[in-house]
Each structure stands twice: as C-alpha cells, then as structure tokens.
N, C-alpha and C. Protein backbone atom coordinates (compact mmCIF):
# COMPACT_ATOMS: atom_id res chain seq x y z
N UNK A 1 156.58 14.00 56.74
CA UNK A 1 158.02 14.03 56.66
C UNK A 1 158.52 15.19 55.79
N UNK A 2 158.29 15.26 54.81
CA UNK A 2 158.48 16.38 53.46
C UNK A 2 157.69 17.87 54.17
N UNK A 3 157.19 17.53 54.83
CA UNK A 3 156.44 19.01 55.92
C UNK A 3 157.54 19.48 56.65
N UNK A 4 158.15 18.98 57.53
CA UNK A 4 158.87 18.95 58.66
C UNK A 4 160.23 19.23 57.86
N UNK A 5 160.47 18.52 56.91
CA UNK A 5 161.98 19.19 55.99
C UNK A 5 161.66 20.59 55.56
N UNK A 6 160.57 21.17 55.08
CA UNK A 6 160.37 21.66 54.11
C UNK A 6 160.17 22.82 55.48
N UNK A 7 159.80 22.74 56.48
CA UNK A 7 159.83 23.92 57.96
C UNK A 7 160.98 23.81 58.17
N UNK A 8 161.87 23.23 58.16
CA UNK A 8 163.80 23.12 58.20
C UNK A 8 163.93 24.24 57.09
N UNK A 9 163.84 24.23 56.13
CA UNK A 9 164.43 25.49 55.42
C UNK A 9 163.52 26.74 56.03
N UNK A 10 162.63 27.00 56.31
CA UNK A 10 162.37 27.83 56.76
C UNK A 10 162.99 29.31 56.69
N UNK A 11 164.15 29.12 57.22
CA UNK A 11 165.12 30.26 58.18
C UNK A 11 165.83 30.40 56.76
N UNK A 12 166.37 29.60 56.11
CA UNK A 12 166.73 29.84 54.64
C UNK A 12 166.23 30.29 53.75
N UNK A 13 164.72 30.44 53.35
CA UNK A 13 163.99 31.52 53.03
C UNK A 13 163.26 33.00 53.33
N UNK A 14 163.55 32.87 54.96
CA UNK A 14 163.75 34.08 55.07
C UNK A 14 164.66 34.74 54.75
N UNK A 15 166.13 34.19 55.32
CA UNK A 15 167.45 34.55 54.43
C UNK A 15 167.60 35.00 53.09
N UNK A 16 166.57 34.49 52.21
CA UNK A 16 167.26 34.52 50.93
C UNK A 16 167.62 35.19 50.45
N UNK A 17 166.21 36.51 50.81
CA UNK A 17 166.08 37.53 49.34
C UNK A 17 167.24 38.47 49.92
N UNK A 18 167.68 38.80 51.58
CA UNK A 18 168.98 39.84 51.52
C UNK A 18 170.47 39.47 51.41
N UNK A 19 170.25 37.99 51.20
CA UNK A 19 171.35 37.57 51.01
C UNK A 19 171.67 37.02 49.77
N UNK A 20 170.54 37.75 49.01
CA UNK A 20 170.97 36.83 47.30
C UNK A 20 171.17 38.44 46.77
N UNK A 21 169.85 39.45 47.19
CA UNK A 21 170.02 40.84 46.34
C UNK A 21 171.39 41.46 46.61
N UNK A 22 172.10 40.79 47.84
CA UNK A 22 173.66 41.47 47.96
C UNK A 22 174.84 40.57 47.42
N UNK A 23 174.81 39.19 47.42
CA UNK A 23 175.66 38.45 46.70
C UNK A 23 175.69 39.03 45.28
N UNK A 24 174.38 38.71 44.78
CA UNK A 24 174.00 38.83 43.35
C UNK A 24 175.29 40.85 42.96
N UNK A 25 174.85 41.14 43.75
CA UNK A 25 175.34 42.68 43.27
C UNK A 25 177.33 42.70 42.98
N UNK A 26 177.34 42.13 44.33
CA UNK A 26 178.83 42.04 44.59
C UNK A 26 179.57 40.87 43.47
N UNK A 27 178.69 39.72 43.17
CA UNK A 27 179.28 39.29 42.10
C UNK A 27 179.60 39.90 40.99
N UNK A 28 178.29 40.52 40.55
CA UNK A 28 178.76 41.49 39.44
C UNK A 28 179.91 42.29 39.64
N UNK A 29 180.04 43.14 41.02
CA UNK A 29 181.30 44.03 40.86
C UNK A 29 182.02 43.19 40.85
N UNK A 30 182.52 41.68 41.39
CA UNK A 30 183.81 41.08 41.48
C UNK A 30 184.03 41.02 40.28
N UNK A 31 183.24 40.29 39.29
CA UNK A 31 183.65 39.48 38.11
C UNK A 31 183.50 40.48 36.98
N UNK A 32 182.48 41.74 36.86
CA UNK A 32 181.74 42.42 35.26
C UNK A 32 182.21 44.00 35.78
N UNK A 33 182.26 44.46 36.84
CA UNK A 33 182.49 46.29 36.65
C UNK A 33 183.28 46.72 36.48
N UNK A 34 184.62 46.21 36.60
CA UNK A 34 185.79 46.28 35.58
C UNK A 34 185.71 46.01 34.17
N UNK A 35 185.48 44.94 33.58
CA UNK A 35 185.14 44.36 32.78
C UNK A 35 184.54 45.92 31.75
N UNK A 36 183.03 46.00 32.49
CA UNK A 36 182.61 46.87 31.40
C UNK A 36 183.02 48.57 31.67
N UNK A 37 183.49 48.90 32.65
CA UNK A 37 184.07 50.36 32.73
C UNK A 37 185.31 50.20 32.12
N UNK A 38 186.29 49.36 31.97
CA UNK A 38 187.17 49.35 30.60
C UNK A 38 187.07 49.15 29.22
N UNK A 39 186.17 48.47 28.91
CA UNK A 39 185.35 48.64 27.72
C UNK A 39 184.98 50.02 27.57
N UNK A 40 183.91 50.92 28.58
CA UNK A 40 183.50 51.81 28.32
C UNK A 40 184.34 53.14 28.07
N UNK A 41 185.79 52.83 29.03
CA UNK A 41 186.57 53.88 28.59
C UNK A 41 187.18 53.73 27.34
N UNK A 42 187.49 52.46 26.89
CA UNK A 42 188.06 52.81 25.50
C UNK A 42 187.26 53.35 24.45
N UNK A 43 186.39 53.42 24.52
CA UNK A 43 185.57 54.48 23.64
C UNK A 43 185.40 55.76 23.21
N UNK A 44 186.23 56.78 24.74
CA UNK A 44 186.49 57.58 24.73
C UNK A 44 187.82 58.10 24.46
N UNK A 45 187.53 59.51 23.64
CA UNK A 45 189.20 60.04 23.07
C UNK A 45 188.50 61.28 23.62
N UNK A 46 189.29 61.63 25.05
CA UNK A 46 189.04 62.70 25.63
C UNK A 46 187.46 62.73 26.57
N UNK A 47 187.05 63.67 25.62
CA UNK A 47 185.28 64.15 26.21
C UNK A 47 184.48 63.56 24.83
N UNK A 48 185.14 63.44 23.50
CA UNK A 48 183.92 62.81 22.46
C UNK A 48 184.55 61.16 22.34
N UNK A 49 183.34 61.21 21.70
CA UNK A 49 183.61 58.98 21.48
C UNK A 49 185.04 59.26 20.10
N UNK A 50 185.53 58.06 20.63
CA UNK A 50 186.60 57.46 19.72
C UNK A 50 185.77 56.51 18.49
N UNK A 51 186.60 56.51 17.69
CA UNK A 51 186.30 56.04 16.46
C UNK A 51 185.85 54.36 16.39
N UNK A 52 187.32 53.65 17.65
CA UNK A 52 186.54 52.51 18.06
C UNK A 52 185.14 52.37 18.42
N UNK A 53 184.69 52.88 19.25
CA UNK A 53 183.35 53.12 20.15
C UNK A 53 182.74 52.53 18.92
N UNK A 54 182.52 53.67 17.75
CA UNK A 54 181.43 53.11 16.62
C UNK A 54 181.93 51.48 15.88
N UNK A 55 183.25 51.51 15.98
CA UNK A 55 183.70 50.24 15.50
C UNK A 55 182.81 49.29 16.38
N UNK A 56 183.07 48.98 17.61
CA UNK A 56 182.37 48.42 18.40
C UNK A 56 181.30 47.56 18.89
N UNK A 57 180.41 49.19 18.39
CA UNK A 57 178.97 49.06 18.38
C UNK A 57 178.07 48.46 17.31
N UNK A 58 178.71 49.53 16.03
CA UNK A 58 177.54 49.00 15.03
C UNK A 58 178.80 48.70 14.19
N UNK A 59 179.81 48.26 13.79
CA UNK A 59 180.64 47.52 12.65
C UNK A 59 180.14 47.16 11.63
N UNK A 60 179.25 46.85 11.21
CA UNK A 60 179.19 47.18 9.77
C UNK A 60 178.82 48.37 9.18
N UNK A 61 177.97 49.09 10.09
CA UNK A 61 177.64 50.45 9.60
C UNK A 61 179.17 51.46 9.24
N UNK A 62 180.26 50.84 10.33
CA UNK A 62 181.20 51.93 10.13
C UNK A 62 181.74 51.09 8.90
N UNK A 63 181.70 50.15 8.59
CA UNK A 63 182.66 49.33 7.35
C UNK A 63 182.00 50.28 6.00
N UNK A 64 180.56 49.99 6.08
CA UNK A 64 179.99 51.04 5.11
C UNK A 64 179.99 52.29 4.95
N UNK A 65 180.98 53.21 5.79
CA UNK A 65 181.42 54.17 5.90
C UNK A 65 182.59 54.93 6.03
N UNK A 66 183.49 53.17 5.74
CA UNK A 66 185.02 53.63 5.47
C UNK A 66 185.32 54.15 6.75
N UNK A 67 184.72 53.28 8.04
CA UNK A 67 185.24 53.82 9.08
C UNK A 67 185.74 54.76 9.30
N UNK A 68 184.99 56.15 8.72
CA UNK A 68 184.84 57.50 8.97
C UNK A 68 183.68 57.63 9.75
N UNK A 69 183.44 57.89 10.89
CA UNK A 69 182.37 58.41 12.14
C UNK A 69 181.48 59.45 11.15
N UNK A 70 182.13 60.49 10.97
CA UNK A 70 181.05 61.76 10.24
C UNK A 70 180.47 61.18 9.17
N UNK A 71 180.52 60.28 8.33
CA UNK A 71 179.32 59.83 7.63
C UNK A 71 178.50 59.05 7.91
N UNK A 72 178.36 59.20 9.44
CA UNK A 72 177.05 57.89 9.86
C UNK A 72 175.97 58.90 10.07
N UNK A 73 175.08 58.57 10.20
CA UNK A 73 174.05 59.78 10.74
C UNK A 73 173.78 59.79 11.72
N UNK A 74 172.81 60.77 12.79
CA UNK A 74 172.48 61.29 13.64
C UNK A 74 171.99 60.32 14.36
N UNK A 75 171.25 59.16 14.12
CA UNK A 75 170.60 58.14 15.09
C UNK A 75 172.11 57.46 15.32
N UNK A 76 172.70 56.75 14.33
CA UNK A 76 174.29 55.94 14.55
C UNK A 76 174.75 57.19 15.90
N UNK A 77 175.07 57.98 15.63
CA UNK A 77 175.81 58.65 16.69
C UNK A 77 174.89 58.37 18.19
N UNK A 78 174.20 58.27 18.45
CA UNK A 78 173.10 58.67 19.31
C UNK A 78 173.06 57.19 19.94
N UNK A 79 173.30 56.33 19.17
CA UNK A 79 173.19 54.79 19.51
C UNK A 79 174.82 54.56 20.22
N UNK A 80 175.45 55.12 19.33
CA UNK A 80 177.05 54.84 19.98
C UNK A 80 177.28 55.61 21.41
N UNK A 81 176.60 57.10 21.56
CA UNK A 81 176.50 57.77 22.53
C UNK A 81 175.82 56.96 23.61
N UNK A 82 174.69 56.63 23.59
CA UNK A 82 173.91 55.48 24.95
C UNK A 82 174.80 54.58 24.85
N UNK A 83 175.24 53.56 24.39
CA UNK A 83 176.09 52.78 24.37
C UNK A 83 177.16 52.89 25.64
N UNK A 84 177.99 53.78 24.93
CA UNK A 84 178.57 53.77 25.85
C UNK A 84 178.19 54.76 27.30
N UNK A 85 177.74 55.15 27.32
CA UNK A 85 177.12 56.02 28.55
C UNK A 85 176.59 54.62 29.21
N UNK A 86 175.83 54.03 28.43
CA UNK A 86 175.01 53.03 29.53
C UNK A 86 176.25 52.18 30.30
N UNK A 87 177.04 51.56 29.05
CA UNK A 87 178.39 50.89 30.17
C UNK A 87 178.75 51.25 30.77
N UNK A 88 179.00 52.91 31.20
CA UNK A 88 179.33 53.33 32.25
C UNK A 88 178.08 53.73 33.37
N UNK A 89 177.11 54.14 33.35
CA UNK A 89 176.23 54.38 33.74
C UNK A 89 175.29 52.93 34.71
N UNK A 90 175.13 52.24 34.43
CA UNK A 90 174.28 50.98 34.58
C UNK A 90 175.21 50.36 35.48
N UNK A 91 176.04 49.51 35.19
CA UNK A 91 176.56 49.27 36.48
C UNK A 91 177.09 49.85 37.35
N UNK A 92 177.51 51.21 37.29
CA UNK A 92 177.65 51.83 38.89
C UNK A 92 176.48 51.99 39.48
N UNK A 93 175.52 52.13 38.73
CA UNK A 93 173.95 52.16 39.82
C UNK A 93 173.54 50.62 40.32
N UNK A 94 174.11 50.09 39.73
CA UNK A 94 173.49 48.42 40.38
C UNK A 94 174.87 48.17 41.06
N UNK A 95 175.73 48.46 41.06
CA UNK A 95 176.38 48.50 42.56
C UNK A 95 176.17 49.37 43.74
N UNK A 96 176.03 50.21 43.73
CA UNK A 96 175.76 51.19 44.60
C UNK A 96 173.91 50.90 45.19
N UNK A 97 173.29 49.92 44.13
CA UNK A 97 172.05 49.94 44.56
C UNK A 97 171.15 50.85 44.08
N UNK A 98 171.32 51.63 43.34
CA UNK A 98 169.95 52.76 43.14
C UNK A 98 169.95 52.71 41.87
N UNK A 99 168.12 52.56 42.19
CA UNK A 99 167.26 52.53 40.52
C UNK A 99 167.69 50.92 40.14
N UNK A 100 167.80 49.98 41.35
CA UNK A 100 168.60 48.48 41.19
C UNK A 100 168.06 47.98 40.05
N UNK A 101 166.60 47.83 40.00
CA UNK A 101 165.79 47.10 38.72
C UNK A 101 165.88 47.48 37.64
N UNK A 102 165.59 49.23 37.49
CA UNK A 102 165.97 49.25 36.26
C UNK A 102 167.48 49.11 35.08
N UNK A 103 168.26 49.17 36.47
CA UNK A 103 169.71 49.00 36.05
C UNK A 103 169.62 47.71 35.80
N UNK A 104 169.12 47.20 36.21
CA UNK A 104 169.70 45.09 36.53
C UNK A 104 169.08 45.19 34.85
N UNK A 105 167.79 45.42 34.44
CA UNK A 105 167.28 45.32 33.13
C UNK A 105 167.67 45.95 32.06
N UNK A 106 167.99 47.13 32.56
CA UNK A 106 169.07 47.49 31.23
C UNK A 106 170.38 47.27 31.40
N UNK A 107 170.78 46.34 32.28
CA UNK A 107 171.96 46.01 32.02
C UNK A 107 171.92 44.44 31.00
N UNK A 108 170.67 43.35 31.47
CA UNK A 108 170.00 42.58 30.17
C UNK A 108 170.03 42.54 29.31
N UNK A 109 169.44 43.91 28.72
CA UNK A 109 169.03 44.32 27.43
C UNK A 109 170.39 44.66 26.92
N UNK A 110 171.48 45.29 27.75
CA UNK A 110 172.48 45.50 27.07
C UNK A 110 173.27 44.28 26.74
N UNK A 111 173.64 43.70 27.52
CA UNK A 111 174.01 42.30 27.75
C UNK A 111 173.86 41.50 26.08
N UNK A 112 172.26 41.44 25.91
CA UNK A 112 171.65 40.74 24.99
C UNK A 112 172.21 41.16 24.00
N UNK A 113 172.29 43.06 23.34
CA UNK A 113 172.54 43.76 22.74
C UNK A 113 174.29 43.33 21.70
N UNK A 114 174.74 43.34 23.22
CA UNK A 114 176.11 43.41 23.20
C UNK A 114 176.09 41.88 22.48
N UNK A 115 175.51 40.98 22.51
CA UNK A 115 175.93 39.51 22.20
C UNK A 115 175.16 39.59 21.01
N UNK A 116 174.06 40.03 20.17
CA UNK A 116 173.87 40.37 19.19
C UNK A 116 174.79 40.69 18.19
N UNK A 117 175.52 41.55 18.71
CA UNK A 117 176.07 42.73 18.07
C UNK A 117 177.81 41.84 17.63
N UNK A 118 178.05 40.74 18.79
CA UNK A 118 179.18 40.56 18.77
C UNK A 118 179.14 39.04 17.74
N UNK A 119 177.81 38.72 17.41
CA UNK A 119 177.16 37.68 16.41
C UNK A 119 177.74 38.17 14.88
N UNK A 120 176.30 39.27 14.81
CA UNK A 120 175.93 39.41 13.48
C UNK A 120 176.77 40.65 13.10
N UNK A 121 177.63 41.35 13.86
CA UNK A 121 178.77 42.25 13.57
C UNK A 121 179.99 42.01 13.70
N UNK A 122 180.09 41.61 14.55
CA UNK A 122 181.62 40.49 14.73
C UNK A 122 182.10 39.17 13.75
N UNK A 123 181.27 38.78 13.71
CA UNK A 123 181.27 36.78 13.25
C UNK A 123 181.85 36.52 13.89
N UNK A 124 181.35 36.58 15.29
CA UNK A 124 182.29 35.80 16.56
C UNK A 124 182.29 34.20 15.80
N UNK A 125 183.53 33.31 15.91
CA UNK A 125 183.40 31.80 15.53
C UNK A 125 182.68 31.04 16.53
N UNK A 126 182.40 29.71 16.10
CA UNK A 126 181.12 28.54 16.60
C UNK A 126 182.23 28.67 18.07
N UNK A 127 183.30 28.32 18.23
CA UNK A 127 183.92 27.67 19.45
C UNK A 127 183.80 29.15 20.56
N UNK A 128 183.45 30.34 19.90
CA UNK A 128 183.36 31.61 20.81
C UNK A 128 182.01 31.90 21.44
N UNK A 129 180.75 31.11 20.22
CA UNK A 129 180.06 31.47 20.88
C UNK A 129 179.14 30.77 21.56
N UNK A 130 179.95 29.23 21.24
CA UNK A 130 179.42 28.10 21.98
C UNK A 130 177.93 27.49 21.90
N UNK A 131 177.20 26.69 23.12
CA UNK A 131 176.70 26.03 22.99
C UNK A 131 176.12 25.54 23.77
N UNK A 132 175.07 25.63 24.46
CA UNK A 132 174.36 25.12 25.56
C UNK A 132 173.96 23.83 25.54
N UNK A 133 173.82 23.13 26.78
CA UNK A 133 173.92 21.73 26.87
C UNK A 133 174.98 20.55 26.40
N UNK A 134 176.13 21.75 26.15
CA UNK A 134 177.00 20.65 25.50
C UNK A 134 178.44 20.46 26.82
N UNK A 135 179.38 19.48 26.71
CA UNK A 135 180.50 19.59 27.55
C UNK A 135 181.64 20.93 27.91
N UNK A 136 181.34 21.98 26.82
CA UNK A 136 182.03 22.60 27.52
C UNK A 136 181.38 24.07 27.91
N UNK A 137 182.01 24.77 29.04
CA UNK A 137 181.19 25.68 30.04
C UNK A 137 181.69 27.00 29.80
N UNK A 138 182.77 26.75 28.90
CA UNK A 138 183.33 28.37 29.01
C UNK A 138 183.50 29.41 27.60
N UNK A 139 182.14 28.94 26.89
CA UNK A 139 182.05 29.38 26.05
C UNK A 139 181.77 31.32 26.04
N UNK A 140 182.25 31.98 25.58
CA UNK A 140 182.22 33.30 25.40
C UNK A 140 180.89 33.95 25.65
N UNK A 141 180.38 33.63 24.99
CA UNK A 141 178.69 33.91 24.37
C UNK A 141 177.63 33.64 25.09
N UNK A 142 177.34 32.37 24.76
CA UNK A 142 176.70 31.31 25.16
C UNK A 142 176.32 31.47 26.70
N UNK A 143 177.69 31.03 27.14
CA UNK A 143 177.58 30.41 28.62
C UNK A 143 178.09 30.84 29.41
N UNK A 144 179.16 31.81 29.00
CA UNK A 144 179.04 32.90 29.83
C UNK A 144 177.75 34.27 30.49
N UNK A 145 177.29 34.61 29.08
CA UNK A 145 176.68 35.70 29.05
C UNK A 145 174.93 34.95 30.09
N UNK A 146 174.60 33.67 29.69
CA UNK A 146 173.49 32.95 30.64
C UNK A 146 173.61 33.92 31.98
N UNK A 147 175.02 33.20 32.33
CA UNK A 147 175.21 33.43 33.38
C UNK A 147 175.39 34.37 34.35
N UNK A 148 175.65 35.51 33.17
CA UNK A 148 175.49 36.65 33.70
C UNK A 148 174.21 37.29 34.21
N UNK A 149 173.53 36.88 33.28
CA UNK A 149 171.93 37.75 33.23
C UNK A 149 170.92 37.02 34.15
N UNK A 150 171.40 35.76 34.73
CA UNK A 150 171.31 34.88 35.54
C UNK A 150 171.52 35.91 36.70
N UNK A 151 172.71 36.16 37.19
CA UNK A 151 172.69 36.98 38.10
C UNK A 151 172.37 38.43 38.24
N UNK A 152 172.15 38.82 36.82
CA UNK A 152 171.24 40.18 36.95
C UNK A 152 169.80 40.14 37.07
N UNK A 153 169.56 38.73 36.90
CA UNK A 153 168.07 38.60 37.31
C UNK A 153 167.99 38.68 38.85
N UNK A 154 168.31 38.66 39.55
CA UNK A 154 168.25 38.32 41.27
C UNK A 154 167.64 39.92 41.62
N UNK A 155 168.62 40.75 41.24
CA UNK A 155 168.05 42.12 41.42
C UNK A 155 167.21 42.84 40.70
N UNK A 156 167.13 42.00 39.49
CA UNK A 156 165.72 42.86 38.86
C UNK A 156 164.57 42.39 39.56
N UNK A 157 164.23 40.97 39.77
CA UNK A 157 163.23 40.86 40.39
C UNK A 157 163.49 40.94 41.94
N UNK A 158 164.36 41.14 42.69
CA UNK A 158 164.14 41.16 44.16
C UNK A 158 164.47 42.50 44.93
N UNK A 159 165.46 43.26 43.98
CA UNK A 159 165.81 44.56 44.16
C UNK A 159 167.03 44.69 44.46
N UNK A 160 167.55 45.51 45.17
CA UNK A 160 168.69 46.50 45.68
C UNK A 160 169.49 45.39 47.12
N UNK A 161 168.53 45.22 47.91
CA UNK A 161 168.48 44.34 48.94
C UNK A 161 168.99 45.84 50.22
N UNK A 162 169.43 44.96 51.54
CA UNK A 162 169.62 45.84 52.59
C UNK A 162 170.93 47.16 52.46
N UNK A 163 171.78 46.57 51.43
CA UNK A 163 172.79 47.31 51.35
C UNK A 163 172.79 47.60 50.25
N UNK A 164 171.86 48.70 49.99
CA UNK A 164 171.53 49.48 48.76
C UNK A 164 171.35 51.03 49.00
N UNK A 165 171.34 52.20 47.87
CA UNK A 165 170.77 53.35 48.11
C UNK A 165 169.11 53.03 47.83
N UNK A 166 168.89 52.36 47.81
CA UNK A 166 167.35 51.87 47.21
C UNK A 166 166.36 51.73 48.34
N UNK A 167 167.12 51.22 49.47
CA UNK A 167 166.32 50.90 50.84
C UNK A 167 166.58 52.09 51.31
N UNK A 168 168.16 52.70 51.44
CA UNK A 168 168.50 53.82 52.22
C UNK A 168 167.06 55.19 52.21
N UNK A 169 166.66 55.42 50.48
CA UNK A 169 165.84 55.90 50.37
C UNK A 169 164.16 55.93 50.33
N UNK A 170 164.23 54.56 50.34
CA UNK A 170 162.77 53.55 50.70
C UNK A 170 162.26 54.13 52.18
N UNK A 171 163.30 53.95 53.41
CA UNK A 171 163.68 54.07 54.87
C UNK A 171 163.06 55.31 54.98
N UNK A 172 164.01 56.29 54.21
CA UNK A 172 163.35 57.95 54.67
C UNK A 172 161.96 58.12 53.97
N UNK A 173 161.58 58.19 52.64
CA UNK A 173 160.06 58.45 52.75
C UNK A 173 159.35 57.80 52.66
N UNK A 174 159.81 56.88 53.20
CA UNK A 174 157.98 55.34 53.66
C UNK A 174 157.63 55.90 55.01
C-alpha cells in the first residue's frame, strides 16, 4: 500500500527540483531584492560609502571613533566596502541565476552576518529578535531570517534550476 502511494508521488519528484530552484529564486525577488538593494543604496553618498554604511555595519567600531569613518582602519573600510557591494552584488546573481550556489551561500553567510551584527551591535530588543518554538511567527530575527535562509537553501543545494544563466551556460559547453 505505502509502495503504490509512494509511486503516486512519483511525477512530484520529478517536478521538484525545477520547480522549487525557480520558486525558491522568485521568492526571494518578491519578498528580499528590494529589501536589500535599498539597504544597499543607502550606503552610498555618490561613488564612496556614506558614513551610515559604517554605522550599519560595524557600530560600535564607529561609536569608538566618534563616528568619524577616517579613523577606522584599512580592514574596517574593506569590511564596510564588501558589505555593501555584496548587498548589491549577491542577489542580482541569484536572481538572474548565475554563480546560483555561490550566491545562495553568500547570501547565508551574509544573512547570518547581518543578524549578528544587528544582535551584538544593535541591541536589537527580546520582542525583535524573538524566539523559536514559541506562539509568535513574526519575529524580526529569529523567524524571519530561518526563513529566509530556508529558502536560500533550495538553490544552494539544487542550483539555478531551468530558468537560470547557470543552465543557459551549462547547455553551451557540456
């Protein structure tokens, strides 16, 4: 009996992986590539980073610096520079599909980064950054951010899917 159900999904696992590596992508643009390309532009004043940017990123380093930028040093700058490059950078390639995995993973790592950062530099409060397993779902932190990386997992491990530059270029030199 459990044989015969379990050959019923069948056709649903073939389905899965091009219909999850393209959901998975498009969710992100619905709900996060706005999200973080406005983030990423406020960082910028012109062509160099804005003073926020370092606020941002590393906040206490700029507190210890009288939120003056020129007395941070050369790595601080360099960290605020990827920073924001990656917010802009990382998810237009995991929409568009190319380099899907490594984008989906450094978009993770940033993810993680970013919720670190918004912890032990912020003092985001208990009700912001919530609480897993508890009644409520729309915690900032917590249960949001799961959920995100939840769906950046689909394409790190499955890829780009059919409507990617990832296959487009797979296609021509395989």
């Amino acid at each position: 009996m459990l044989t015969r159900l379990d050959r019923l999904a069948d056709p649903l696992r073939f389905a899965a992986t091009p219909v999850l590596t393209t959901l998975a992508r498009f969710a992100f643009a619905a709900v996060l590539l706005r999200y973080y390309l406005n983030s990423a532009f406020t960082k910028f004043d012109g062509l160099g980073l804005d003073a926020g940017a370092y606020i941002q990123i590393l906040p206490k380093a700029m507190e210890a610096a009288g939120y003056d930028p020129s007395q941070l040093g050369f790595v601080a700058h360099l960290i605020v520079f990827a920073g924001a490059m990656a917010e802009i950078i990382l998810p237009i390639l995991l929409i568009i599909g190319l380099a899907t995995r490594p984008a989906a993973l450094g978009m993770i790592v940033f993810i993680l980064v970013q919720s670190i950062v918004d912890v032990t530099g912020h003092a985001v409060d208990a009700t912001t950054l919530g609480a897993w397993f508890d009644t409520q779902s729309g915690a900032l932190i917590l249960d949001q951010r799961l959920m995100w990386i939840t769906v950046l997992a689909i394409p790190l491990m499955l890829g780009g899917g059919p409507l990617s530059l990832d296959r487009l270029i797979y296609k021509r030199f395989a």
